[in-house]
PDB file of N, CA and C in Angstrom:
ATOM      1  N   UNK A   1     -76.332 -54.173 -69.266  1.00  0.00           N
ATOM      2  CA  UNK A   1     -77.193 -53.220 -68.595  1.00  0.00           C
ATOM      3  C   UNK A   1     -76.994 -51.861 -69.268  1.00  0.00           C
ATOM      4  N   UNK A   2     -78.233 -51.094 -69.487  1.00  0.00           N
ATOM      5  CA  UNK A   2     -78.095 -49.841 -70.166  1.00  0.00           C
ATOM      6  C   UNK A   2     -78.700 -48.808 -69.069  1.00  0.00           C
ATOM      7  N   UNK A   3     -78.227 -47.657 -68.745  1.00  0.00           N
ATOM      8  CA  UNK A   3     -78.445 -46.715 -67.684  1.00  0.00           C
ATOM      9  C   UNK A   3     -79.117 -45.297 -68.824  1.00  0.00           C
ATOM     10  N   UNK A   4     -79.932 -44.521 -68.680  1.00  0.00           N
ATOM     11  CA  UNK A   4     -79.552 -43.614 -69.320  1.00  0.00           C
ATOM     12  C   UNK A   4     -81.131 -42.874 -69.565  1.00  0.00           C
ATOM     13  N   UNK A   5     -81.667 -41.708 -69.568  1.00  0.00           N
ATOM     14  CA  UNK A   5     -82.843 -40.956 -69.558  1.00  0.00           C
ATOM     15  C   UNK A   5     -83.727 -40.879 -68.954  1.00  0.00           C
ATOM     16  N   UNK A   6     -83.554 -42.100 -67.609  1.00  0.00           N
ATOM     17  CA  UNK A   6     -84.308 -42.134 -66.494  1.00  0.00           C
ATOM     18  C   UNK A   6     -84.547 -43.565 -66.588  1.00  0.00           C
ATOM     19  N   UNK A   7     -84.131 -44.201 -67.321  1.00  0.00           N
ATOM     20  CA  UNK A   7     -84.690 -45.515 -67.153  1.00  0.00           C
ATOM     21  C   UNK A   7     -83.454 -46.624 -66.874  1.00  0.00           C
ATOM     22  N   UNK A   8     -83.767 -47.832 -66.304  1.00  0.00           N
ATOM     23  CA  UNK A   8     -82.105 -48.810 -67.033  1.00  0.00           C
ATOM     24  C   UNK A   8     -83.288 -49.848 -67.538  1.00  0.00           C
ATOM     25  N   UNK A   9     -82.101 -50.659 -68.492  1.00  0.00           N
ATOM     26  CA  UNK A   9     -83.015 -51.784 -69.003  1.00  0.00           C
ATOM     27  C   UNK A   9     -81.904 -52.884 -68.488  1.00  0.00           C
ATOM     28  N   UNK A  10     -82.573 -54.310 -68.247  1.00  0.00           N
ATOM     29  CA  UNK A  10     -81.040 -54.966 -67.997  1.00  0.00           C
ATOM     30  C   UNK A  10     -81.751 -56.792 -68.910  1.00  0.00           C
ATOM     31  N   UNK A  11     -80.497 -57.152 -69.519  1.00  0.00           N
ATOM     32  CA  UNK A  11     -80.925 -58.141 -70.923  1.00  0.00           C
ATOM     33  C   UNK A  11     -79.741 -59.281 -70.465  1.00  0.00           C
ATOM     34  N   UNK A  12     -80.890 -60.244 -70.248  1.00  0.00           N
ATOM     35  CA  UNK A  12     -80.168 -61.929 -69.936  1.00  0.00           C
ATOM     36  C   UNK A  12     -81.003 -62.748 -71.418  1.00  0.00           C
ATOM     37  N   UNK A  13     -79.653 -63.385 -71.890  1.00  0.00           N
ATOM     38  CA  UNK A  13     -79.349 -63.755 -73.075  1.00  0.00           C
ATOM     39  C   UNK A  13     -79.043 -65.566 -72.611  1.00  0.00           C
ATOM     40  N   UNK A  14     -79.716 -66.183 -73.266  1.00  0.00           N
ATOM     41  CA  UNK A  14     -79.786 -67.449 -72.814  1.00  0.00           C
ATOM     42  C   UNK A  14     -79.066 -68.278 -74.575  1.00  0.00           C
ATOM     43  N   UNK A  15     -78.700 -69.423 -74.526  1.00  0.00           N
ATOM     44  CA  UNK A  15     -78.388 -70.097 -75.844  1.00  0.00           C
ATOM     45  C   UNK A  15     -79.247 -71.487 -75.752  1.00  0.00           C
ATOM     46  N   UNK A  16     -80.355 -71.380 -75.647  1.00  0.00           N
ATOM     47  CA  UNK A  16     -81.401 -72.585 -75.755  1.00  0.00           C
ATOM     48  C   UNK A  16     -82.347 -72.574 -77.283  1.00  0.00           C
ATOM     49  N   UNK A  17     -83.295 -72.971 -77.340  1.00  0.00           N
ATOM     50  CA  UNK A  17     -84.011 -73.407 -78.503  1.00  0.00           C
ATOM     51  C   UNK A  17     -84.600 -71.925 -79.146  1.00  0.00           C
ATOM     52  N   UNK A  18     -84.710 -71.104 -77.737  1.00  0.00           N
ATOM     53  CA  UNK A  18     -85.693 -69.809 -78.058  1.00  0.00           C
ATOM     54  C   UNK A  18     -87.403 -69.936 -78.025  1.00  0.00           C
ATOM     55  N   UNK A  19     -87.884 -69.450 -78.246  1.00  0.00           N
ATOM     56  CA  UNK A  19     -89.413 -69.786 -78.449  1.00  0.00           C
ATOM     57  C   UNK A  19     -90.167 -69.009 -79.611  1.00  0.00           C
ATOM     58  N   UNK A  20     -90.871 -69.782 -80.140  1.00  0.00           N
ATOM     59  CA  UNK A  20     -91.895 -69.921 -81.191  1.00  0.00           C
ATOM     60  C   UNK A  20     -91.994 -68.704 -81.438  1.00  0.00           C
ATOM     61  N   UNK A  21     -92.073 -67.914 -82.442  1.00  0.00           N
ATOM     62  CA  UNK A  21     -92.524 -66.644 -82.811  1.00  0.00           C
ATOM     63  C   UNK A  21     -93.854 -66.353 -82.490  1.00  0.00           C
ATOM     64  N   UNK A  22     -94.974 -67.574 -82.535  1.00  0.00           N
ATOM     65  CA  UNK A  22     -95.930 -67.335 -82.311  1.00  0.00           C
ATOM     66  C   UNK A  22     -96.686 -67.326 -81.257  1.00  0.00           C
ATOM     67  N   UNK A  23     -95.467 -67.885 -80.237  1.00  0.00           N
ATOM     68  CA  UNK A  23     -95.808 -68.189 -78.827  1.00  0.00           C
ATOM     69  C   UNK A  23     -94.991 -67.063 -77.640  1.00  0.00           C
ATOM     70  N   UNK A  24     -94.676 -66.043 -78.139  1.00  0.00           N
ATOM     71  CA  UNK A  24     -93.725 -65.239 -77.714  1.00  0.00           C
ATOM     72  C   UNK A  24     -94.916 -64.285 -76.607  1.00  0.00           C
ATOM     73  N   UNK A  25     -95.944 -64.469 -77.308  1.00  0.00           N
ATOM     74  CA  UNK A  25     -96.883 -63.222 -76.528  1.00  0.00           C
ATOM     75  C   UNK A  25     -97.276 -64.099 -75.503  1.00  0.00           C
ATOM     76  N   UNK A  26     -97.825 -65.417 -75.766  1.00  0.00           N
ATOM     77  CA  UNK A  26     -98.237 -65.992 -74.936  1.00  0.00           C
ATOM     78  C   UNK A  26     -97.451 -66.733 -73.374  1.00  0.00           C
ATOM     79  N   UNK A  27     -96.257 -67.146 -73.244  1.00  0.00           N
ATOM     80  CA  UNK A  27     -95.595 -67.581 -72.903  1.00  0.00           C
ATOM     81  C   UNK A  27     -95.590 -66.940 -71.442  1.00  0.00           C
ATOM     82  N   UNK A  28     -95.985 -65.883 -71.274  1.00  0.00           N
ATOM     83  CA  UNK A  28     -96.202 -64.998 -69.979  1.00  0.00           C
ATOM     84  C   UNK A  28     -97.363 -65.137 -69.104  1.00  0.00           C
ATOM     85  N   UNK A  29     -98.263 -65.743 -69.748  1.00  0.00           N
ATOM     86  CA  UNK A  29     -99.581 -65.772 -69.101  1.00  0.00           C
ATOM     87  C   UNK A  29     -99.662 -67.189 -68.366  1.00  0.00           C
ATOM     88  N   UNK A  30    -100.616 -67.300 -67.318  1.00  0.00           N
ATOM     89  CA  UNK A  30    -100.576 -68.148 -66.529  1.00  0.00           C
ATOM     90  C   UNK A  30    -100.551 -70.282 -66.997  1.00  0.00           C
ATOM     91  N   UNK A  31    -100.315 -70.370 -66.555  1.00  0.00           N
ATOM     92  CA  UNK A  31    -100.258 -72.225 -67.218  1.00  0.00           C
ATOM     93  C   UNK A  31     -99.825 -72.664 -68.194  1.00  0.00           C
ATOM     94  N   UNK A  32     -98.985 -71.567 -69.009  1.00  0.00           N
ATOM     95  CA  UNK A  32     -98.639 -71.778 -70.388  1.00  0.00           C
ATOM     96  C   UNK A  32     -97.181 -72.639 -70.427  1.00  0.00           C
ATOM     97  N   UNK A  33     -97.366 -73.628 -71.139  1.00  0.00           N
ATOM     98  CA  UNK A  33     -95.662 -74.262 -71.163  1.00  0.00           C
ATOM     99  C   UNK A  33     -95.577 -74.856 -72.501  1.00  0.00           C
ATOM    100  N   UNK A  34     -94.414 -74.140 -73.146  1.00  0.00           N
ATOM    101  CA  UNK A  34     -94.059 -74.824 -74.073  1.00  0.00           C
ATOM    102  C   UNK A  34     -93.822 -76.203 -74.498  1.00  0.00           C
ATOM    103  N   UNK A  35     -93.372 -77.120 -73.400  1.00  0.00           N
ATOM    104  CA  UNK A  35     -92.830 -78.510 -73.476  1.00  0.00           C
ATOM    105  C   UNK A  35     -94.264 -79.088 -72.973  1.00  0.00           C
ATOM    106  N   UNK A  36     -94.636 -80.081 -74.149  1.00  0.00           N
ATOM    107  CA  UNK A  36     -96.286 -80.073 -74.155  1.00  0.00           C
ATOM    108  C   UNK A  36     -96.461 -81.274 -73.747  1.00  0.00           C
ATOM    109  N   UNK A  37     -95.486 -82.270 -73.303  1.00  0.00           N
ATOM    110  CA  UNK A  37     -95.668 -83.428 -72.405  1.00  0.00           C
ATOM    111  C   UNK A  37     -96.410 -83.777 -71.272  1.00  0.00           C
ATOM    112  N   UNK A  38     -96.753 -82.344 -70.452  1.00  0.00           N
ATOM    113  CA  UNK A  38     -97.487 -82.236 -69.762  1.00  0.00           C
ATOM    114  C   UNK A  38     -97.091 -83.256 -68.268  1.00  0.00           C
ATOM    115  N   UNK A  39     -95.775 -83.252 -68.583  1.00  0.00           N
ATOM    116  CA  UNK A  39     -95.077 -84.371 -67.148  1.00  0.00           C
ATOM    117  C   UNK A  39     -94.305 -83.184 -66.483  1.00  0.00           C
ATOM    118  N   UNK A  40     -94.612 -83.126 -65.026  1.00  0.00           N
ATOM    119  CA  UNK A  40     -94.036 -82.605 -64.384  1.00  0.00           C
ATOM    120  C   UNK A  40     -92.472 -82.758 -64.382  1.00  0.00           C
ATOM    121  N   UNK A  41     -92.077 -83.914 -64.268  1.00  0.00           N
ATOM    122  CA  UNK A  41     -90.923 -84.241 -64.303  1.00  0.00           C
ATOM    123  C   UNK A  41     -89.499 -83.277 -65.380  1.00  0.00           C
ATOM    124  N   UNK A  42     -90.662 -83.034 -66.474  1.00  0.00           N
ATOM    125  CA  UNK A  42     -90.251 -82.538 -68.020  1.00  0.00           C
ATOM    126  C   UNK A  42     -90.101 -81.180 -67.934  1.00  0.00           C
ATOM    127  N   UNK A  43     -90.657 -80.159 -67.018  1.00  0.00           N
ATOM    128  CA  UNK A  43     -90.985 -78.955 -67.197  1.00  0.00           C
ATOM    129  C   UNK A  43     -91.413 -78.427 -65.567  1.00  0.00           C
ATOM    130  N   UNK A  44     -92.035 -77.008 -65.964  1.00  0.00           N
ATOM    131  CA  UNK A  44     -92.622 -76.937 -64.648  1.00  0.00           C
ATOM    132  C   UNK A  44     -94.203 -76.064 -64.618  1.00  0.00           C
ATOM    133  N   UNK A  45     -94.441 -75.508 -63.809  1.00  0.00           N
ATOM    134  CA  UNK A  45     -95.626 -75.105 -64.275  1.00  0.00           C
ATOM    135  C   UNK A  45     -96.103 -74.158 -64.777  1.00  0.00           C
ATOM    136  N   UNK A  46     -95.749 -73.557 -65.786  1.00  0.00           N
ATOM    137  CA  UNK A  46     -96.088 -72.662 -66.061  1.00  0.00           C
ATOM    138  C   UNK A  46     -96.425 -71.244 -66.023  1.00  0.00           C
ATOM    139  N   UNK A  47     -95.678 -70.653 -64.694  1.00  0.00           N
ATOM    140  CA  UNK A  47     -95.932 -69.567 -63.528  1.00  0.00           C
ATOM    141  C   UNK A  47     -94.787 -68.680 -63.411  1.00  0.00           C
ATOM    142  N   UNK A  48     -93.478 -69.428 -63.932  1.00  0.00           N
ATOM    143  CA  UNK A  48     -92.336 -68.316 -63.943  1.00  0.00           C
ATOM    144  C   UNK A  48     -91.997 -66.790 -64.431  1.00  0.00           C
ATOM    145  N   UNK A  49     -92.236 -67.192 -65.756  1.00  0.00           N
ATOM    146  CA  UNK A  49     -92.623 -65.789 -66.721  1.00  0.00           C
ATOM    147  C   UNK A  49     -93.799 -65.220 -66.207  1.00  0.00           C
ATOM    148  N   UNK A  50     -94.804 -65.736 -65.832  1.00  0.00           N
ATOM    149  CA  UNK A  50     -96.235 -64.874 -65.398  1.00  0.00           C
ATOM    150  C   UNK A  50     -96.100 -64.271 -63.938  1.00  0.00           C
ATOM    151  N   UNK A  51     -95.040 -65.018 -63.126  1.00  0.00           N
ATOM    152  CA  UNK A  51     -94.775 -64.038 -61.801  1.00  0.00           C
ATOM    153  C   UNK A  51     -93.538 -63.067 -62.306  1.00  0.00           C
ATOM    154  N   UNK A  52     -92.582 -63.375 -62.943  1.00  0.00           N
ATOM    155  CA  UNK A  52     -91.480 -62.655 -63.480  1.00  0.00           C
ATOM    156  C   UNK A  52     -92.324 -61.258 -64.168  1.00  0.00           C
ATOM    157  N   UNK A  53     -93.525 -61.421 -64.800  1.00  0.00           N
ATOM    158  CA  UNK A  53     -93.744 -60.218 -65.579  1.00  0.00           C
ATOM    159  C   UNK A  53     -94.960 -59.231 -64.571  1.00  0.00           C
ATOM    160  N   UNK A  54     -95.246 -60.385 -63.833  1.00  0.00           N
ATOM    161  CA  UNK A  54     -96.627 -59.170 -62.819  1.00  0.00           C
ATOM    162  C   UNK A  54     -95.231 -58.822 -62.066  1.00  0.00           C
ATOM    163  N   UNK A  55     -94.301 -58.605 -61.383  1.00  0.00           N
ATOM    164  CA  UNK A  55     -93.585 -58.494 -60.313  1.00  0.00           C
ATOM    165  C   UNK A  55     -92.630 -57.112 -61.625  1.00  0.00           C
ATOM    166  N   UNK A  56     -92.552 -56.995 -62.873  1.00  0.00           N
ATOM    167  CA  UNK A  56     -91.648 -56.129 -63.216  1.00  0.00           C
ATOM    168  C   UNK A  56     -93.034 -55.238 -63.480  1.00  0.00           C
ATOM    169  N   UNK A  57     -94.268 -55.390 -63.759  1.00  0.00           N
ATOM    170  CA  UNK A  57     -95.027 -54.232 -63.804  1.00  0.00           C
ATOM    171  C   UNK A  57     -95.308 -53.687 -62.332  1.00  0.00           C
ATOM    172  N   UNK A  58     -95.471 -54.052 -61.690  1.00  0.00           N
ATOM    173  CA  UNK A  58     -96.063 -53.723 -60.636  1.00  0.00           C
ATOM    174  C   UNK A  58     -95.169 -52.817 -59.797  1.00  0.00           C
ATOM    175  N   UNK A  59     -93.947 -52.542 -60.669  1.00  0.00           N
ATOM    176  CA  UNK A  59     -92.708 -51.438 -60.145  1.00  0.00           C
ATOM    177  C   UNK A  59     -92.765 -50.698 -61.366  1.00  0.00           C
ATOM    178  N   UNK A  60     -93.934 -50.596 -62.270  1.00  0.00           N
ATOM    179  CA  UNK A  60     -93.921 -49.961 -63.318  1.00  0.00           C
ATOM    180  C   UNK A  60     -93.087 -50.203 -64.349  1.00  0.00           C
ATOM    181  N   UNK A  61     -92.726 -51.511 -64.668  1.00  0.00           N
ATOM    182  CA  UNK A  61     -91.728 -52.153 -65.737  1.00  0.00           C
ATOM    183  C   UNK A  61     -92.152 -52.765 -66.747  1.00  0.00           C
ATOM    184  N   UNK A  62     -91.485 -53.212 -67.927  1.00  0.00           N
ATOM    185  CA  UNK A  62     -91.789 -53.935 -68.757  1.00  0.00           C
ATOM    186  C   UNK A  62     -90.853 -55.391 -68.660  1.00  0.00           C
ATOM    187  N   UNK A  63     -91.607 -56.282 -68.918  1.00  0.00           N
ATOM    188  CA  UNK A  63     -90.535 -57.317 -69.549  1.00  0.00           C
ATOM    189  C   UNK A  63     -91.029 -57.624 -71.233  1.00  0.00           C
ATOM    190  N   UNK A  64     -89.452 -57.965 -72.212  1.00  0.00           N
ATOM    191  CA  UNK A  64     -89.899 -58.240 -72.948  1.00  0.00           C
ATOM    192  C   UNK A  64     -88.669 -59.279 -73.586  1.00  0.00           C
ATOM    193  N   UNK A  65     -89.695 -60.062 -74.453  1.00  0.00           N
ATOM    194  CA  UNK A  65     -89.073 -61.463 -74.729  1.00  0.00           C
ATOM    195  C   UNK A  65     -88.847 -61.208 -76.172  1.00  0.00           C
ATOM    196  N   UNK A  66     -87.707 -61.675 -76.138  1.00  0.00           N
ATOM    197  CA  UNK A  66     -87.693 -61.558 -77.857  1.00  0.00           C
ATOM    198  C   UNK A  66     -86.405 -62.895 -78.316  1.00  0.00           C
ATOM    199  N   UNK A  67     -86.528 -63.267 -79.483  1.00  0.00           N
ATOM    200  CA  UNK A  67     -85.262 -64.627 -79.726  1.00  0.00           C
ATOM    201  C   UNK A  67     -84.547 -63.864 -80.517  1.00  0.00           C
ATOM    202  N   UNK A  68     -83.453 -64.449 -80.035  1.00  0.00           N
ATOM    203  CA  UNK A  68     -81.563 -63.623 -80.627  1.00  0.00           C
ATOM    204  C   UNK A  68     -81.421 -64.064 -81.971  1.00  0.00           C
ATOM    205  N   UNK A  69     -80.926 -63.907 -82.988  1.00  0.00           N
ATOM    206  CA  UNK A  69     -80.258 -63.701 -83.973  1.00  0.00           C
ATOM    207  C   UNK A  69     -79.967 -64.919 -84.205  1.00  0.00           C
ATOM    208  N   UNK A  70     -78.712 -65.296 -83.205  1.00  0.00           N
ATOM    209  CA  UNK A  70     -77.720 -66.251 -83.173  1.00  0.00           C
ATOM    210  C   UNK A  70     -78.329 -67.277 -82.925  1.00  0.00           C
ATOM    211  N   UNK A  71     -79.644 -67.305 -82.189  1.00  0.00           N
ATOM    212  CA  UNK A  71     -80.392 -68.401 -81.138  1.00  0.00           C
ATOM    213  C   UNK A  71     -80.604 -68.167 -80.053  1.00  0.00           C
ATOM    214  N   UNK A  72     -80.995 -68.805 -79.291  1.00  0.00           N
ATOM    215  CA  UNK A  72     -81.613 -68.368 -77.871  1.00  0.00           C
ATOM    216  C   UNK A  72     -82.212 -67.588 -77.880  1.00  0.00           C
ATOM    217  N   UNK A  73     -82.840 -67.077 -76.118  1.00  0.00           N
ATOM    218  CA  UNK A  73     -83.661 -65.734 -76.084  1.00  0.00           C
ATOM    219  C   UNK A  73     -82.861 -65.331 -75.551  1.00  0.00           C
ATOM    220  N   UNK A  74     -83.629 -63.556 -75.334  1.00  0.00           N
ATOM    221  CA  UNK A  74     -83.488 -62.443 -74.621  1.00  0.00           C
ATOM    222  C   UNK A  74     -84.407 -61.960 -73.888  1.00  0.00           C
ATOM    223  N   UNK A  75     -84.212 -61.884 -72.586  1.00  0.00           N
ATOM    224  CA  UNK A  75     -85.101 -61.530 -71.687  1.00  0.00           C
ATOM    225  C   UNK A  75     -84.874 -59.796 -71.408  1.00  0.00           C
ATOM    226  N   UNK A  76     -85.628 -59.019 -71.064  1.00  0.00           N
ATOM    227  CA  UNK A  76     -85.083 -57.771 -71.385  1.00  0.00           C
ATOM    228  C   UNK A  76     -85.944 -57.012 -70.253  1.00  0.00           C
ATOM    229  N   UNK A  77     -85.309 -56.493 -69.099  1.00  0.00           N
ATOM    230  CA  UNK A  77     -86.029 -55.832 -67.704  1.00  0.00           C
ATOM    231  C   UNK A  77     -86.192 -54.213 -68.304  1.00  0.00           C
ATOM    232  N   UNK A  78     -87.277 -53.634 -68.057  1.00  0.00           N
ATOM    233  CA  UNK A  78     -86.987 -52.313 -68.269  1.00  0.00           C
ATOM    234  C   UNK A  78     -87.685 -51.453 -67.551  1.00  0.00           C
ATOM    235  N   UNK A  79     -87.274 -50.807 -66.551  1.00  0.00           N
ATOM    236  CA  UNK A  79     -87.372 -49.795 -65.181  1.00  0.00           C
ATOM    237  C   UNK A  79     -87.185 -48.670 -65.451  1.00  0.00           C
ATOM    238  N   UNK A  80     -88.286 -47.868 -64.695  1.00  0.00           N
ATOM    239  CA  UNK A  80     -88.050 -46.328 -64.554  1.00  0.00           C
ATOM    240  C   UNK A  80     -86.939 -46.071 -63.634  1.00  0.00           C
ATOM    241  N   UNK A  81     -86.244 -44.878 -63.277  1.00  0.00           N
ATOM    242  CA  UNK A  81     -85.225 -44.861 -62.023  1.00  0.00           C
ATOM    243  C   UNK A  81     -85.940 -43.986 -61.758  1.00  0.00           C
ATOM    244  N   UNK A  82     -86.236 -43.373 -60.545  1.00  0.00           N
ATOM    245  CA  UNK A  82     -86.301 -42.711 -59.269  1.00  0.00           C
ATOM    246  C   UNK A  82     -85.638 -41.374 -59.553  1.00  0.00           C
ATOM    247  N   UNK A  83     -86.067 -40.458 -59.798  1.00  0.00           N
ATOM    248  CA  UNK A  83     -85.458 -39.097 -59.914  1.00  0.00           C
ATOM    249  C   UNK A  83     -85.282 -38.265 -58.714  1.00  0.00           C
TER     250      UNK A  83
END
């Protein structure tokens, strides 16, 4: 977590596959799922990231996705604070 100029940002770091460079923008929007099996069982529906990202704007936030270095992603919250 980073505090500092009015804002905090706070960054959950996962060690999974990461996602597609090219699918990075998309991955937020409604019905979108990477695991293309299309079995419930396999995945889910597509709605996590798209409520995760209307719910950090709508407090005036960003979310942003980006894949680590090492592997995995980074999920990355970033909030105004309240002056």
């Amino acid at each position: 977590m980073t505090v500092g100029g009015g804002s905090v940002e706070i960054s959950v770091d996962d060690d999974g596959p990461g996602i597609p460079d090219d699918k990075l923008g998309d991955v937020t929007k409604p019905f979108v799922r990477l695991e293309e099996s299309r079995s419930i069982e396999t995945g889910g529906h597509g709605l996590g990231l798209t409520i995760a990202r209307a719910i950090v704007e709508r407090h005036g936030g960003e979310l942003v996705l980006g894949n680590r270095a090492e592997g995995g992603l980074r999920a990355t919250l970033k909030l105004s604070v309240a002056k």
